[in-house]
N, C-alpha and C. Protein backbone atom coordinates (compact mmCIF):
# COMPACT_ATOMS: atom_id res chain seq x y z
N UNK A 1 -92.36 -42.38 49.08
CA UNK A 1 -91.48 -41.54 49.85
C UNK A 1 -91.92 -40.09 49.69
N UNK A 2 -92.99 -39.52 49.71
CA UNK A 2 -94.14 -38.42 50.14
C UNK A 2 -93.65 -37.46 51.22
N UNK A 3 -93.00 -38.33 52.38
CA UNK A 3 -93.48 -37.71 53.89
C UNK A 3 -91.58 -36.26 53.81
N UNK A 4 -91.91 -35.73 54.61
CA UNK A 4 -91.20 -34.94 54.68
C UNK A 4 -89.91 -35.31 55.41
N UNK A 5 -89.54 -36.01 56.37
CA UNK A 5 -88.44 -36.56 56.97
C UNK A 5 -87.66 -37.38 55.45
N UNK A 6 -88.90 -37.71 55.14
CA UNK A 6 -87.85 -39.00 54.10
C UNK A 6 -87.06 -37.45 52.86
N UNK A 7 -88.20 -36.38 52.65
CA UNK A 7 -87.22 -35.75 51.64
C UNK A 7 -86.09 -35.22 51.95
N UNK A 8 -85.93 -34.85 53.08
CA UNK A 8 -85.34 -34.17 53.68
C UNK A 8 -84.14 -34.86 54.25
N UNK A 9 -84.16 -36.20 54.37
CA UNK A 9 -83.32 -37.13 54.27
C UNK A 9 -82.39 -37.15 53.40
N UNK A 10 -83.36 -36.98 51.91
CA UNK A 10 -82.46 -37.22 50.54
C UNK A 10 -81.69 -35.81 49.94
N UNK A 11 -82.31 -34.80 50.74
CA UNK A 11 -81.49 -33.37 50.45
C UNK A 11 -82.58 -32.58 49.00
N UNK A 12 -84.04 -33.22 49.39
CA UNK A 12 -85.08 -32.64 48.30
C UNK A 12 -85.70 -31.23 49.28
N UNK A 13 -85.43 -31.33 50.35
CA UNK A 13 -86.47 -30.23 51.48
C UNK A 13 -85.08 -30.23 52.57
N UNK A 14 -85.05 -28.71 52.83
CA UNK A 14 -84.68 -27.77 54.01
C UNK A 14 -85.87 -27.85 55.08
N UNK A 15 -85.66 -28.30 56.10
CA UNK A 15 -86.34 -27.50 57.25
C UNK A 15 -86.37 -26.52 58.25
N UNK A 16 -85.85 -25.45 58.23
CA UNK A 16 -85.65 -24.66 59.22
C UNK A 16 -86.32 -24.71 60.71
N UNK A 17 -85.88 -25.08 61.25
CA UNK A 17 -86.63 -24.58 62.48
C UNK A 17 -86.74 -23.36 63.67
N UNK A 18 -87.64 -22.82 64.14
CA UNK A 18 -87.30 -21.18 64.61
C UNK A 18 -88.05 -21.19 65.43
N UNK A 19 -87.27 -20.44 67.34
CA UNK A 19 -87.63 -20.43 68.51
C UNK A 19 -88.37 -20.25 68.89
N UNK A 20 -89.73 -19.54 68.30
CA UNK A 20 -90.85 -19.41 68.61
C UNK A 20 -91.81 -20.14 69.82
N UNK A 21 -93.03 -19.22 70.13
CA UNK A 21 -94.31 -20.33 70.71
C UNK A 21 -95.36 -19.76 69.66
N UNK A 22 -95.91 -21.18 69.15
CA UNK A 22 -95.35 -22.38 68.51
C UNK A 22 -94.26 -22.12 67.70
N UNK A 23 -94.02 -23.33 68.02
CA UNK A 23 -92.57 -23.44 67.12
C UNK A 23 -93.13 -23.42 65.67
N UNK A 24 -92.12 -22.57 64.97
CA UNK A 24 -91.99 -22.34 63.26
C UNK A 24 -91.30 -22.77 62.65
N UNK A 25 -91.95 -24.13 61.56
CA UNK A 25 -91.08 -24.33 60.82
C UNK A 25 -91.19 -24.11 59.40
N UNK A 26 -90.25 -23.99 58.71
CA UNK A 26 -90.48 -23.54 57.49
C UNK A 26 -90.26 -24.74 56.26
N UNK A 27 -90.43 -25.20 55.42
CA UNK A 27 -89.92 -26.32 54.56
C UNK A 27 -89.32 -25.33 53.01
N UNK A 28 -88.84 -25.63 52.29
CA UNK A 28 -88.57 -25.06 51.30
C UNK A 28 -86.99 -26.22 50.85
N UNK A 29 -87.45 -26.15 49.22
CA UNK A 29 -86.99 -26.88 48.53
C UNK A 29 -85.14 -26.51 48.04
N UNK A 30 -84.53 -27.69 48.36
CA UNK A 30 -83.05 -27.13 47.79
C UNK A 30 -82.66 -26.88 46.10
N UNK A 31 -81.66 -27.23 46.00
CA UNK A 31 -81.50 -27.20 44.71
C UNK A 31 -81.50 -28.30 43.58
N UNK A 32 -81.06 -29.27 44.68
CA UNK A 32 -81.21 -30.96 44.35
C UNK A 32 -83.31 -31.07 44.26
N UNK A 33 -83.83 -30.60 44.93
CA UNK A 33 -85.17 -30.58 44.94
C UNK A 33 -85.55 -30.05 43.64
N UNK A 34 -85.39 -28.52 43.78
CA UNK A 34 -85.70 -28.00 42.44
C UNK A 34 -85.37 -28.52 41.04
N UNK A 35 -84.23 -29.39 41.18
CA UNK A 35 -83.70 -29.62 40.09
C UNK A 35 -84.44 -30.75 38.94
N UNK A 36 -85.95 -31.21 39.54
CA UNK A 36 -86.81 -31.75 38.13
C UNK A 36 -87.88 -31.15 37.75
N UNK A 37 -87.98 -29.79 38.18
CA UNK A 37 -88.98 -29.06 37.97
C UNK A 37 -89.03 -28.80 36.50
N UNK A 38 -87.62 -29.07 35.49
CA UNK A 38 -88.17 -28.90 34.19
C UNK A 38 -89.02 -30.20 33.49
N UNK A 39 -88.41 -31.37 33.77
CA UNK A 39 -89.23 -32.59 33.46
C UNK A 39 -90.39 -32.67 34.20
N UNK A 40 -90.82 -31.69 35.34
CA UNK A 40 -92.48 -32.27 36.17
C UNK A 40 -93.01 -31.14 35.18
N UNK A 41 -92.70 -30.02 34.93
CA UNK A 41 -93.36 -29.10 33.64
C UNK A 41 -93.27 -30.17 32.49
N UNK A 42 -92.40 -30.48 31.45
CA UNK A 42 -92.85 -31.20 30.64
C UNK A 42 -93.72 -31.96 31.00
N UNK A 43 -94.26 -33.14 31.87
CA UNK A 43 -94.93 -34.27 32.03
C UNK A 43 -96.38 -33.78 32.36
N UNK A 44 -96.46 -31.76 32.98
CA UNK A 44 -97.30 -31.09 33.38
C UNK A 44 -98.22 -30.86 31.37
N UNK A 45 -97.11 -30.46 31.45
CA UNK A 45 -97.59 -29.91 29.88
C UNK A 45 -98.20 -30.77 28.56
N UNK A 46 -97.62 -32.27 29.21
CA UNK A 46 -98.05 -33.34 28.31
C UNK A 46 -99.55 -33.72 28.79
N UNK A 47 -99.70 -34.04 29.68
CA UNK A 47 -101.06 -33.69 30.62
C UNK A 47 -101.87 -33.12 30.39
N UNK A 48 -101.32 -31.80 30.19
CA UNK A 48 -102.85 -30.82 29.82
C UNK A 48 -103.26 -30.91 28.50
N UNK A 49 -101.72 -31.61 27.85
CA UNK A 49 -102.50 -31.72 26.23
C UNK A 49 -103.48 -32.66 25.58
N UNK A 50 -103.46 -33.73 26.57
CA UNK A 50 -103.95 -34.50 26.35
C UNK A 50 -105.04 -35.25 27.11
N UNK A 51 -105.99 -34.08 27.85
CA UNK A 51 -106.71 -34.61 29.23
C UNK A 51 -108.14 -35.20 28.79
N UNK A 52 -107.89 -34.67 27.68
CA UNK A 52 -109.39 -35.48 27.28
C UNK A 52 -109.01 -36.86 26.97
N UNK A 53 -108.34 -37.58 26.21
CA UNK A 53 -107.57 -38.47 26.06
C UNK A 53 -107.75 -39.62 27.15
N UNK A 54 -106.59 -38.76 28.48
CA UNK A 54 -107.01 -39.35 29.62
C UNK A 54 -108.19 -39.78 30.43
N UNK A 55 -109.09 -38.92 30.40
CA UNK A 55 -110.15 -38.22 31.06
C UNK A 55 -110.84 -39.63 30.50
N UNK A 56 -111.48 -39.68 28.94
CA UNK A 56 -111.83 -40.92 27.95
C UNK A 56 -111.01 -41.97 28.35
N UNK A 57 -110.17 -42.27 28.64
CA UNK A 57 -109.32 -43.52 29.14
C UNK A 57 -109.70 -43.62 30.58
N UNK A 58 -109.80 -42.94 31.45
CA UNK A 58 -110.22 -43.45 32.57
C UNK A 58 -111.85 -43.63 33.16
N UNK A 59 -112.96 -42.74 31.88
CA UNK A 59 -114.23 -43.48 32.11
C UNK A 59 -113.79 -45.10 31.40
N UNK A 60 -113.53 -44.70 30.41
CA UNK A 60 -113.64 -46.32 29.93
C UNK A 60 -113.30 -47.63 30.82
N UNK A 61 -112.00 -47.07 31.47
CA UNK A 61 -111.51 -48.26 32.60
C UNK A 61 -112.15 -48.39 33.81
N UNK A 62 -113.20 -46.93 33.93
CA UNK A 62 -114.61 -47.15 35.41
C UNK A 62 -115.64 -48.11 34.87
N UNK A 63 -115.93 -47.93 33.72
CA UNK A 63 -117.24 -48.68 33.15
C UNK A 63 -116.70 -50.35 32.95
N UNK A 64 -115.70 -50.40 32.43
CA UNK A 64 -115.57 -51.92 31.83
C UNK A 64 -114.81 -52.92 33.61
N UNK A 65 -114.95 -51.86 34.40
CA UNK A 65 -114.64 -53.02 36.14
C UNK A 65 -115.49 -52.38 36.69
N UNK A 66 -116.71 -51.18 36.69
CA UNK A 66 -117.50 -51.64 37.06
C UNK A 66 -117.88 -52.96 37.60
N UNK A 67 -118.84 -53.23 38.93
CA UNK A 67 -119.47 -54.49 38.76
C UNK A 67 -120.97 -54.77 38.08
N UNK A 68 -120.54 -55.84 38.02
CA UNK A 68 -121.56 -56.19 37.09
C UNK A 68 -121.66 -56.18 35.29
N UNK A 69 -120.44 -55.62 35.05
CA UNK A 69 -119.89 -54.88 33.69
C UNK A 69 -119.08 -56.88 33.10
């Protein structure tokens, strides 16, 4: 659920729309939207601490399905 109708559905995205040629629209996030930006920072922050980690975990899982592996 990516696409913008669907967030905007759930009250994660505002769309404004404005009379223009072309038409202007604007997207911007409500408050219900904003409101996991502290847990996507934590999960951001856990991430960077550990990218080598990852980084080593995901050659390992290219090499061993490799074909022919």
């Amino acid at each position: 659920m990516s696409n913008s109708p669907a967030l905007e559905a759930i009250s994660w995205v505002e769309r404004p729309v404005y009379p223009t040629v072309p038409v202007t629209v604007e997207y911007e996030l409500t408050p219900l939207g904003r409101s996991p930006a502290g847990a996507v920072a934590g999960l951001r922050a856990w991430a960077y601490g550990r990218i080598g980690e990852i980084e080593a975990a995901r050659r390992e899982y290219d090499r061993r399905d490799a074909p022919g592996s």
